[in-house]
Protein backbone atom coordinates (compact mmCIF):
# COMPACT_ATOMS: atom_id res chain seq x y z
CA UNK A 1 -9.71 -19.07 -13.98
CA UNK A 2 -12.54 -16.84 -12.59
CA UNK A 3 -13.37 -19.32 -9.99
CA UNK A 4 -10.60 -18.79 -7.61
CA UNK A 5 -10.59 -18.73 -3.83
CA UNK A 6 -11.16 -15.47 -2.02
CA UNK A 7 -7.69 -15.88 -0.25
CA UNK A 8 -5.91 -16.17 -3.44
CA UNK A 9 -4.22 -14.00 -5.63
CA UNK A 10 -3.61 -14.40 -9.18
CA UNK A 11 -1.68 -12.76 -11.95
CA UNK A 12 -2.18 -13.17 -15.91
CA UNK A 13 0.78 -12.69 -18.65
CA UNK A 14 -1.09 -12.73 -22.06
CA UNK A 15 0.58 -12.54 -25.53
CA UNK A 16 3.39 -14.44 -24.40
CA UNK A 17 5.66 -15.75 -27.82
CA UNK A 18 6.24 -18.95 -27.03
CA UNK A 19 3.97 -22.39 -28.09
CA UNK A 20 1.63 -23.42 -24.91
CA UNK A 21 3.39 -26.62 -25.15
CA UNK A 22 6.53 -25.48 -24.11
CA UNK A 23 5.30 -23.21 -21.52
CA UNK A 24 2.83 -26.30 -19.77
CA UNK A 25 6.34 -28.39 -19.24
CA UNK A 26 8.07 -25.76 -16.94
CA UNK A 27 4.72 -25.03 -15.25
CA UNK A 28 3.56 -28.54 -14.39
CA UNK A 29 7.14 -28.57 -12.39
CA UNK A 30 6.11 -25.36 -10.64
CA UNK A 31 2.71 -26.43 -9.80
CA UNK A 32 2.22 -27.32 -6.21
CA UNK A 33 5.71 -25.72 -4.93
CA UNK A 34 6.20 -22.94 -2.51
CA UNK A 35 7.13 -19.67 -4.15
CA UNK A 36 11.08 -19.99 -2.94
CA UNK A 37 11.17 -23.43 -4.25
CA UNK A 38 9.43 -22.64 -7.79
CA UNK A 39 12.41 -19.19 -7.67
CA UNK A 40 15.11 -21.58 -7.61
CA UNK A 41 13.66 -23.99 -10.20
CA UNK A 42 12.77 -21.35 -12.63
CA UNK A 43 16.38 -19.81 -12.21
CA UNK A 44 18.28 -22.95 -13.28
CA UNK A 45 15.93 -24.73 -15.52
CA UNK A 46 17.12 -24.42 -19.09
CA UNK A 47 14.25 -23.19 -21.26
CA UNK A 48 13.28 -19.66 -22.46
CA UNK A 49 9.61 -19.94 -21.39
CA UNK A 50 11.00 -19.69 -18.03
CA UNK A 51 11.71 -15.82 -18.09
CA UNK A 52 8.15 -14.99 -18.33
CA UNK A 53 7.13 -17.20 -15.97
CA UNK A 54 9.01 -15.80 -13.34
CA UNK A 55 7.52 -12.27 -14.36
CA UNK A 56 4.23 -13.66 -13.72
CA UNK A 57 4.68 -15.73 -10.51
CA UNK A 58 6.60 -12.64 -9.18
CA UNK A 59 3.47 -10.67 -10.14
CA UNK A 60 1.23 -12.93 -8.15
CA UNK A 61 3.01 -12.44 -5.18
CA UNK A 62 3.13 -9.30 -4.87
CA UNK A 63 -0.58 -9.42 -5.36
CA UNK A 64 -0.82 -11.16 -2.82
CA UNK A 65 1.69 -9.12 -0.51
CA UNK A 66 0.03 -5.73 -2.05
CA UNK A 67 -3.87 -6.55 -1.67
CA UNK A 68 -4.27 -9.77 0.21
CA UNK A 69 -1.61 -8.79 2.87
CA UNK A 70 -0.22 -12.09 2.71
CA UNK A 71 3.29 -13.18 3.87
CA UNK A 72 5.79 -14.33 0.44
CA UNK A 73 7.10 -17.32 2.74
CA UNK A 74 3.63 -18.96 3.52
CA UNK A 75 2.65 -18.86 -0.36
CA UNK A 76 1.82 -21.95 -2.33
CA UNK A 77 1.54 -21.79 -6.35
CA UNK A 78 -2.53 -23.18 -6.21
CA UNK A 79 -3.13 -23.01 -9.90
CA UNK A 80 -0.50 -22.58 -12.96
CA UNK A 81 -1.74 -22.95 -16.66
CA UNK A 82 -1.17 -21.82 -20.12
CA UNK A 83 -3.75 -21.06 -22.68
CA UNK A 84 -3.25 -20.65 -26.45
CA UNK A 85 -3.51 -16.95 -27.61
CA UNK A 86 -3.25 -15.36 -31.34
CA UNK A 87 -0.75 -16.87 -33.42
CA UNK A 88 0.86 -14.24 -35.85
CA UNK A 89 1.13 -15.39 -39.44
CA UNK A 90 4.47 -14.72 -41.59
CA UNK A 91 5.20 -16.22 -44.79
CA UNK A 92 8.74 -17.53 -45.75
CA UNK A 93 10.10 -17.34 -49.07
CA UNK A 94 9.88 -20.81 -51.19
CA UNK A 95 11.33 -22.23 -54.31
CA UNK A 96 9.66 -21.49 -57.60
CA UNK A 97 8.08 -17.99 -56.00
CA UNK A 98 5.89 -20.40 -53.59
CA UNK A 99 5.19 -19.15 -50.26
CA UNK A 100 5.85 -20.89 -47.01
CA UNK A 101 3.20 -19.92 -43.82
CA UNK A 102 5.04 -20.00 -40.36
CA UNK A 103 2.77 -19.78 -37.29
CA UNK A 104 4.65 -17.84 -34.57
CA UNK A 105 2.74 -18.88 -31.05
CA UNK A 106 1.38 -16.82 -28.84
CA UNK A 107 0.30 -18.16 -24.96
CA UNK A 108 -1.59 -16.42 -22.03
CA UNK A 109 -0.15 -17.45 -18.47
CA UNK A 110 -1.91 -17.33 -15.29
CA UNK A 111 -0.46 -17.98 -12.14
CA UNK A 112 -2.85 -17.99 -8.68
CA UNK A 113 -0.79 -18.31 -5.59
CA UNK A 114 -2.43 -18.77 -2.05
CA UNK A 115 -1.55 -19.47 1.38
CA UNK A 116 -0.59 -22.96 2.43
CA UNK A 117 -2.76 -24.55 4.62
């Protein structure tokens, strides 16, 4: 993600809970939209990973607004991905005093939004 444009801005959400699976579906929609488009498909899609999401891509923009002085209307969501972060390790009770391991995800999001062309 370093190599981004000098006209874009970008925004990072890391220790997300939530498996980067789940979190690449809802993005791949996003990817491509304008930012009012990717609002109103984040608001009524039906998954959790969508709240943090919309933190993020809000984020973005108003990078974008804050540093770029870029307009929200004009803005284009360039690049959208999800990388794997920690996972925390719990253990669940088993039969005969065995121990079960549950893996509880953690994801980084970053969002880059830029002008459309």
């Amino acid at each position: 993600m370093a190599n981004t444009a000098p006209n874009q801005a970008l925004a990072h959400g890391r220790y997300i809970r939530g498996s980067v699976s789940k979190v690449r579906r809802v993005l791949d929609q996003i990817r491509g939209r304008t930012y009012r488009e990717a609002l109103i498909m984040l608001e009524f899609m039906p998954y959790r990973s969508t709240g943090p999401i919309t933190k993020v891509l809000r984020s973005a923009v108003a990078n974008a607004e804050h540093n770029l002085g870029l307009d929200p209307a004009t803005l284009v969501i360039a690049v959208a991905s999800a990388d794997m972060g920690p996972s925390l390790k719990r253990f669940r009770p088993r039969a005969q005093g065995r121990a079960y391991a549950i893996k509880k995800q953690t994801c980084h999001i970053s969002i880059a939004v830029a002008p459309s062309a």
